[in-house]
PDB file of N, CA and C in Angstrom:
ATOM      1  N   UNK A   1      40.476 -88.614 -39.110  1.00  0.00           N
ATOM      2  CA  UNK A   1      39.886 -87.430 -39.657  1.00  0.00           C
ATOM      3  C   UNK A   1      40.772 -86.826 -40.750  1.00  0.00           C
ATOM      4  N   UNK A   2      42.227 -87.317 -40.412  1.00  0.00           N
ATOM      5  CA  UNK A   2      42.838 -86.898 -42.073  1.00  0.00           C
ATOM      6  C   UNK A   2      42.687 -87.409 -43.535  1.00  0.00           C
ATOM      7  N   UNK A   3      42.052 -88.744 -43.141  1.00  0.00           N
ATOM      8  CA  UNK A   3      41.848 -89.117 -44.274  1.00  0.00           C
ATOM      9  C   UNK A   3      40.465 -88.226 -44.921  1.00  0.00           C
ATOM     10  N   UNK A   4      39.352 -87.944 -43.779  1.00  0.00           N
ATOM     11  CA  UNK A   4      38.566 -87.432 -44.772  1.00  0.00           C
ATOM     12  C   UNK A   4      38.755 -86.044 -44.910  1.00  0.00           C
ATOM     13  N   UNK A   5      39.811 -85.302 -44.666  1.00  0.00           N
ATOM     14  CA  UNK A   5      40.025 -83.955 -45.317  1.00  0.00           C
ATOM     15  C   UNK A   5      40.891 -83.946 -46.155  1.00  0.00           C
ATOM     16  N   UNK A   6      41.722 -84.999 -46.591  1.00  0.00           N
ATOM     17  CA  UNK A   6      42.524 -85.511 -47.463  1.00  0.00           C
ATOM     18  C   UNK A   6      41.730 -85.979 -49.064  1.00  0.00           C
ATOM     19  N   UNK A   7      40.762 -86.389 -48.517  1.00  0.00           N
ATOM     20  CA  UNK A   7      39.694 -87.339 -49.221  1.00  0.00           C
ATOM     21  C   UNK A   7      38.810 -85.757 -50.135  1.00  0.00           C
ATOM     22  N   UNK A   8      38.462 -85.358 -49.331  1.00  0.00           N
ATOM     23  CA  UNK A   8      37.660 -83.869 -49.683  1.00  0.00           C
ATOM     24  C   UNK A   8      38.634 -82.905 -50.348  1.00  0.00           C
ATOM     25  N   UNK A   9      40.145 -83.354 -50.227  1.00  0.00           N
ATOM     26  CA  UNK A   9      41.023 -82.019 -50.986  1.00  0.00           C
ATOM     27  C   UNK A   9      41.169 -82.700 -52.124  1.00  0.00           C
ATOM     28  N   UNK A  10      41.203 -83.942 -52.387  1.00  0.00           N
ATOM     29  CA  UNK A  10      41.226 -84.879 -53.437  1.00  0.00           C
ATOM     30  C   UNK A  10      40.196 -84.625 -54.829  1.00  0.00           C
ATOM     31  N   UNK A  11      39.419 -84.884 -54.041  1.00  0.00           N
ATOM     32  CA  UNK A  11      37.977 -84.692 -54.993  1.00  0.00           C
ATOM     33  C   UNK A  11      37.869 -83.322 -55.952  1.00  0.00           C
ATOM     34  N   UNK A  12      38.273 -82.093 -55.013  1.00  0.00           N
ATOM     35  CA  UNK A  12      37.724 -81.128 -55.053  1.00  0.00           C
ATOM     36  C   UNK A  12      39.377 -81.059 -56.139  1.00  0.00           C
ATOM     37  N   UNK A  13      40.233 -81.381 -56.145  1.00  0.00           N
ATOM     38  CA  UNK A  13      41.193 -81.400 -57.417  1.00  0.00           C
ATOM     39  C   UNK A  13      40.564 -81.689 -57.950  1.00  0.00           C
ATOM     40  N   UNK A  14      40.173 -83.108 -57.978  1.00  0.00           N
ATOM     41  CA  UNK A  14      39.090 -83.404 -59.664  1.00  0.00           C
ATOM     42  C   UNK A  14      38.063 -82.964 -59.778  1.00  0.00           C
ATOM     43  N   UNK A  15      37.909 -81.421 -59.238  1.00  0.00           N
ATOM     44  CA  UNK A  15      36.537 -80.908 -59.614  1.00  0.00           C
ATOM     45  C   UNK A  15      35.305 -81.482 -59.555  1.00  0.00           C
ATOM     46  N   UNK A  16      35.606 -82.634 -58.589  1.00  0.00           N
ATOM     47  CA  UNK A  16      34.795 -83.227 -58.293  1.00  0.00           C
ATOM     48  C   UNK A  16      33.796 -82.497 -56.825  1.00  0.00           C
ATOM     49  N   UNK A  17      32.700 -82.645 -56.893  1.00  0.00           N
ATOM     50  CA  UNK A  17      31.820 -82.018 -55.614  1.00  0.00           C
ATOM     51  C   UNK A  17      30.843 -83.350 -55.211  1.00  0.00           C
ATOM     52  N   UNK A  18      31.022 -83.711 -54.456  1.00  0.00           N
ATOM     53  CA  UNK A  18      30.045 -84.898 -53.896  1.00  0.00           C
ATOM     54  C   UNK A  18      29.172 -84.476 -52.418  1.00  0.00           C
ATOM     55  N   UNK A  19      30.015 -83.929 -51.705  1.00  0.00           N
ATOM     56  CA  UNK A  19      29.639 -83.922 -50.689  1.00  0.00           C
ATOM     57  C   UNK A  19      28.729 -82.207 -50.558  1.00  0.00           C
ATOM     58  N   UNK A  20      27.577 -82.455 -49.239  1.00  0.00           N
ATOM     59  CA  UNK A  20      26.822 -81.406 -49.067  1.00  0.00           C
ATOM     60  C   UNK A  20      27.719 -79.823 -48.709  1.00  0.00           C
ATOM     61  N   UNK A  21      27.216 -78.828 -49.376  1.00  0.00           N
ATOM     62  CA  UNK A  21      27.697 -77.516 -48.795  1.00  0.00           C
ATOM     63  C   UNK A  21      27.605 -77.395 -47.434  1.00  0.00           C
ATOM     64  N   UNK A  22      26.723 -77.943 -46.407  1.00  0.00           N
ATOM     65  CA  UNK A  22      26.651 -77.673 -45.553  1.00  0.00           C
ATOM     66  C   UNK A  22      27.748 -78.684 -44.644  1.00  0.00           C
ATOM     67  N   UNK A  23      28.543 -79.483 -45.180  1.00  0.00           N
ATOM     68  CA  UNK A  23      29.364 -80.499 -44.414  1.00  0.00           C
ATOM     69  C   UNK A  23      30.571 -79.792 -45.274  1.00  0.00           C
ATOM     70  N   UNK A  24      30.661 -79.163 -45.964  1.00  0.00           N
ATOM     71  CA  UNK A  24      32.291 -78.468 -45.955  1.00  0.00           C
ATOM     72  C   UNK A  24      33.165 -77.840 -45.019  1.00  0.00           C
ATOM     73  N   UNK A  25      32.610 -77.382 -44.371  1.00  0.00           N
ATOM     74  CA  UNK A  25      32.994 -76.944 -43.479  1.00  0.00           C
ATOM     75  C   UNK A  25      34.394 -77.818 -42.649  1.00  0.00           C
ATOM     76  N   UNK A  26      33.756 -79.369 -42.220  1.00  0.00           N
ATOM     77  CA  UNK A  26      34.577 -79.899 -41.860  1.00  0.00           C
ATOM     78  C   UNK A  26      36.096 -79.904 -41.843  1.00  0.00           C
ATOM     79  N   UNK A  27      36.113 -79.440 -43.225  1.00  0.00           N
ATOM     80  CA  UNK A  27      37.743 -79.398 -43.154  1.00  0.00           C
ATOM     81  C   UNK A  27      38.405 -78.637 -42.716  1.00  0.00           C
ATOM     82  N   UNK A  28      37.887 -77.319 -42.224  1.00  0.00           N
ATOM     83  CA  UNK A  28      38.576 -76.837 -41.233  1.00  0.00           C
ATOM     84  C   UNK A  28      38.682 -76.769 -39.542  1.00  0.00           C
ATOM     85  N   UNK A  29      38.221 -77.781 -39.153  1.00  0.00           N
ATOM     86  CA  UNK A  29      37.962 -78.215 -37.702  1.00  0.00           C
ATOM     87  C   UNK A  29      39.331 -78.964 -37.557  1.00  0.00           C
ATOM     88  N   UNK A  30      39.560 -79.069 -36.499  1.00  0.00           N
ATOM     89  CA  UNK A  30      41.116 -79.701 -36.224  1.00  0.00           C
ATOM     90  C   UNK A  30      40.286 -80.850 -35.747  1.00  0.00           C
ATOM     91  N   UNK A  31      41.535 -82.074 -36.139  1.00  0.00           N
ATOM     92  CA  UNK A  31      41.101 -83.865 -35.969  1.00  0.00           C
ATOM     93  C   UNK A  31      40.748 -84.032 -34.178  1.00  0.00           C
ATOM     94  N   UNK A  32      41.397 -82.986 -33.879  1.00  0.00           N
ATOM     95  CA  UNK A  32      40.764 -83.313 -31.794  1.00  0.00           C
ATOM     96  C   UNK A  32      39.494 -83.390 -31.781  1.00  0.00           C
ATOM     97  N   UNK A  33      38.939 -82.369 -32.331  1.00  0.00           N
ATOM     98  CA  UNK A  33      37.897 -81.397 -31.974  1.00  0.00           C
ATOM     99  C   UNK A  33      37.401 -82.665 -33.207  1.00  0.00           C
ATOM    100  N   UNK A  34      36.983 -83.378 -34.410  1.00  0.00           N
ATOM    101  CA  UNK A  34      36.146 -84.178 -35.034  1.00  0.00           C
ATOM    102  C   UNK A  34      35.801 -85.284 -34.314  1.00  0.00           C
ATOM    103  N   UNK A  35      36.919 -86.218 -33.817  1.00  0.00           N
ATOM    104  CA  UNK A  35      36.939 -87.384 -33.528  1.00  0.00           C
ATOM    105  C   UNK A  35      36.220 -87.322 -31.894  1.00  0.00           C
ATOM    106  N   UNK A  36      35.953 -86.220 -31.462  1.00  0.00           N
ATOM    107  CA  UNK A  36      35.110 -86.257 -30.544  1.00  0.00           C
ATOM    108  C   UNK A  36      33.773 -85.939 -30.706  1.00  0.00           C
ATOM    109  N   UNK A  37      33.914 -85.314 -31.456  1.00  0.00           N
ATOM    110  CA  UNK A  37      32.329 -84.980 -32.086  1.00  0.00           C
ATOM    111  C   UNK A  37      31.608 -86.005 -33.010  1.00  0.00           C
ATOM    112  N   UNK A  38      32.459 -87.148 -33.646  1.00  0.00           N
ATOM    113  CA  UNK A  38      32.205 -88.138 -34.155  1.00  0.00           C
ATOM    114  C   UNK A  38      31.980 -89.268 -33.432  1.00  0.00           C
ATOM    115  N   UNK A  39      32.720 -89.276 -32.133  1.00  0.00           N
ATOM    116  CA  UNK A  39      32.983 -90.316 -31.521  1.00  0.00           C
ATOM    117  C   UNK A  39      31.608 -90.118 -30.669  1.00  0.00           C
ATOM    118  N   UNK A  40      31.274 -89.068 -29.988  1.00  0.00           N
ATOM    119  CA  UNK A  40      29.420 -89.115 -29.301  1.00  0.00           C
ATOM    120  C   UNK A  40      29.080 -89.368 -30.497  1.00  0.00           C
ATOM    121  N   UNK A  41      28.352 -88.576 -31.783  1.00  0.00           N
ATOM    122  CA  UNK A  41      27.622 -89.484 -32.688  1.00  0.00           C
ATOM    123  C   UNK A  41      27.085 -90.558 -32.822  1.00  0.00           C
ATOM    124  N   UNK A  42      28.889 -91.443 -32.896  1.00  0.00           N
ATOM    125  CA  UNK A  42      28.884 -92.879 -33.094  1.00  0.00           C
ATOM    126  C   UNK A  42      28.447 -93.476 -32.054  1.00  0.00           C
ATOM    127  N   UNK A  43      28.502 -93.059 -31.262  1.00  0.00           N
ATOM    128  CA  UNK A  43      28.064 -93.982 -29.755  1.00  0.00           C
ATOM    129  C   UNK A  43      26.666 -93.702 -29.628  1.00  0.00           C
ATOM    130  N   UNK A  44      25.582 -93.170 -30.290  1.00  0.00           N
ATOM    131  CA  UNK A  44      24.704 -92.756 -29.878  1.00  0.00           C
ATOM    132  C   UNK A  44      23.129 -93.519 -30.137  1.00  0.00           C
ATOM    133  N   UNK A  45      22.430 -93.667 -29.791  1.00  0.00           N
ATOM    134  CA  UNK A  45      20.983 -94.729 -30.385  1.00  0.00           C
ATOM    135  C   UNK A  45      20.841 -94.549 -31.514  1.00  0.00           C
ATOM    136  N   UNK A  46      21.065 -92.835 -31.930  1.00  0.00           N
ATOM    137  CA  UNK A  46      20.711 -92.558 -33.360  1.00  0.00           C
ATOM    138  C   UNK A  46      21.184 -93.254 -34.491  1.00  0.00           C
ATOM    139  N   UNK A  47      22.984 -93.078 -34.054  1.00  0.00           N
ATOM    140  CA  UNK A  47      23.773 -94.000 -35.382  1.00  0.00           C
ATOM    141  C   UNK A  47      23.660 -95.039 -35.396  1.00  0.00           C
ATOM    142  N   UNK A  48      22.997 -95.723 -33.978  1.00  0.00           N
ATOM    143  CA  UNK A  48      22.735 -97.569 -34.308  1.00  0.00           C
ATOM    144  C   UNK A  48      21.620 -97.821 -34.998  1.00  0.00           C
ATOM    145  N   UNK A  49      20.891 -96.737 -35.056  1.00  0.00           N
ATOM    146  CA  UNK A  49      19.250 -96.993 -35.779  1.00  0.00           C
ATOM    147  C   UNK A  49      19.700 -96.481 -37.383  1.00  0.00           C
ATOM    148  N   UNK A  50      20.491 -95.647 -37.465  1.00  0.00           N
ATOM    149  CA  UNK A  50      20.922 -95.168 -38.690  1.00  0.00           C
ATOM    150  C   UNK A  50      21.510 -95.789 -39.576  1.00  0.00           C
ATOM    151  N   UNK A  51      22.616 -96.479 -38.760  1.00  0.00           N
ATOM    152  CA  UNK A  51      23.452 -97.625 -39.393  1.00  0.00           C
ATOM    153  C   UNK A  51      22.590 -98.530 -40.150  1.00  0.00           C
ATOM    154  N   UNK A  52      21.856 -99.304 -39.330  1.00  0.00           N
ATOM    155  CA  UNK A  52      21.185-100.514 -38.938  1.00  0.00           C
ATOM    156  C   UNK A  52      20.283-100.605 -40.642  1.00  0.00           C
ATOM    157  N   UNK A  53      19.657 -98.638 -40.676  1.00  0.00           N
ATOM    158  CA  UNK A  53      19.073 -98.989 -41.795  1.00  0.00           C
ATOM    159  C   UNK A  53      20.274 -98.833 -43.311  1.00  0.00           C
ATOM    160  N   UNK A  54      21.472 -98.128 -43.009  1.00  0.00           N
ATOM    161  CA  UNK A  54      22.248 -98.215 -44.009  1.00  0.00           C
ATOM    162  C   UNK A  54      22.933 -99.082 -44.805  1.00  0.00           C
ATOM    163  N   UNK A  55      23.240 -99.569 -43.601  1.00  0.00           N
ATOM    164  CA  UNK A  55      23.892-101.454 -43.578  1.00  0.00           C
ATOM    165  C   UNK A  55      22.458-102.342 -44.704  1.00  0.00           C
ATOM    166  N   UNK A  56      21.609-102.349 -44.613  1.00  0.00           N
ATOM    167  CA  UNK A  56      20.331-103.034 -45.061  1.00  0.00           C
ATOM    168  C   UNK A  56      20.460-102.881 -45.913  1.00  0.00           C
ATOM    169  N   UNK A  57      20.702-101.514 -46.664  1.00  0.00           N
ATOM    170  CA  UNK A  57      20.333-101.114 -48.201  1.00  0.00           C
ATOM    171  C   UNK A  57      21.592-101.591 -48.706  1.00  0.00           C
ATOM    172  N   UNK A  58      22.218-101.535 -48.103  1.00  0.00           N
ATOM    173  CA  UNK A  58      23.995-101.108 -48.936  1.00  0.00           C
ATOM    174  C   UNK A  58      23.855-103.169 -49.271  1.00  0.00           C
ATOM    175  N   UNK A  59      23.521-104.010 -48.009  1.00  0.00           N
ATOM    176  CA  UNK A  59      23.484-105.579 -48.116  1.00  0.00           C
ATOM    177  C   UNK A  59      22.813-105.657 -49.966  1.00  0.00           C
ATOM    178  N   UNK A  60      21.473-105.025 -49.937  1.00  0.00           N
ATOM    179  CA  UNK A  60      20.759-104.996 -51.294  1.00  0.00           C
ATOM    180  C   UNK A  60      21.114-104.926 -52.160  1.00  0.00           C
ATOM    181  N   UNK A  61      22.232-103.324 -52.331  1.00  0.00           N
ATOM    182  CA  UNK A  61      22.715-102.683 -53.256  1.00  0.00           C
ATOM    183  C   UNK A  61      24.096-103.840 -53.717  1.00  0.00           C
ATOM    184  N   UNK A  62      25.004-104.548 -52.765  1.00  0.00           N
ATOM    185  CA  UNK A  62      26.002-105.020 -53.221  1.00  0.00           C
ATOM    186  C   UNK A  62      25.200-106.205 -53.720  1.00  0.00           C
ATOM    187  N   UNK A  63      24.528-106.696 -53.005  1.00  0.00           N
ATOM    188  CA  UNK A  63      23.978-108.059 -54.027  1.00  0.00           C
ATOM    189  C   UNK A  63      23.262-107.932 -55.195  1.00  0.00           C
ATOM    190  N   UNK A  64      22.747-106.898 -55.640  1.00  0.00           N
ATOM    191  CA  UNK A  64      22.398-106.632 -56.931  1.00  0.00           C
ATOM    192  C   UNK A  64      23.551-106.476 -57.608  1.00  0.00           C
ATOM    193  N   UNK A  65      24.855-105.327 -57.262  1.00  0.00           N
ATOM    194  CA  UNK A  65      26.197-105.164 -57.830  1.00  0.00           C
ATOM    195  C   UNK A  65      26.472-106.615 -58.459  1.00  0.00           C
ATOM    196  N   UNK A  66      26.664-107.751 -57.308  1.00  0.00           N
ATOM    197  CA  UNK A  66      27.211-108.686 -57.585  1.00  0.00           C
ATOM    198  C   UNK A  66      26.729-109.668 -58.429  1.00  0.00           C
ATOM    199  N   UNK A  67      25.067-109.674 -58.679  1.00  0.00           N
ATOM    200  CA  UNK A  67      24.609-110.353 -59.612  1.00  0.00           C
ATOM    201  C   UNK A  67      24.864-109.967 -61.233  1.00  0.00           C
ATOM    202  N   UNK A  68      25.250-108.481 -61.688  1.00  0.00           N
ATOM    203  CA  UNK A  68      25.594-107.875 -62.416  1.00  0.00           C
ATOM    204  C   UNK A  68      26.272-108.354 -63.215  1.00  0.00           C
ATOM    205  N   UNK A  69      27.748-108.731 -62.304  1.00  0.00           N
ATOM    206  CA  UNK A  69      29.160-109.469 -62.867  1.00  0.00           C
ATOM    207  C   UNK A  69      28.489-110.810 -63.263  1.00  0.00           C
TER     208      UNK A  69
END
């Protein structure tokens, strides 16, 4: 979890904004208190059905990337 509040202090130097207003928050939650709240998430039917379709697109998206080169 430090990397992604590390990751989010990063960005936000380069004035960069990627991520939703409503997930800012995160960075002030202590890493106990994420990695458990991440960790049900991850374990849950939802993120395997979620994944399942993310994984699919992202397979698409890199093989188009790669036909590119």
């Amino acid at each position: 979890m430090k990397v992604l509040r590390e990751s989010m202090y990063a960005l936000k130097s380069l004035g960069i904004t990627t991520m939703l207003k409503r997930n800012r928050y995160l960075q002030f939650f202590p890493d106990f208190f994420l990695e458990f709240i991440f960790g049900k998430l991850l374990n849950s039917e939802y993120a395997e059905i979620a994944l399942a379709g993310h994984a699919e697109a992202a397979r698409t998206e890199i093989r188009a990337l790669a036909d590119g080169f």
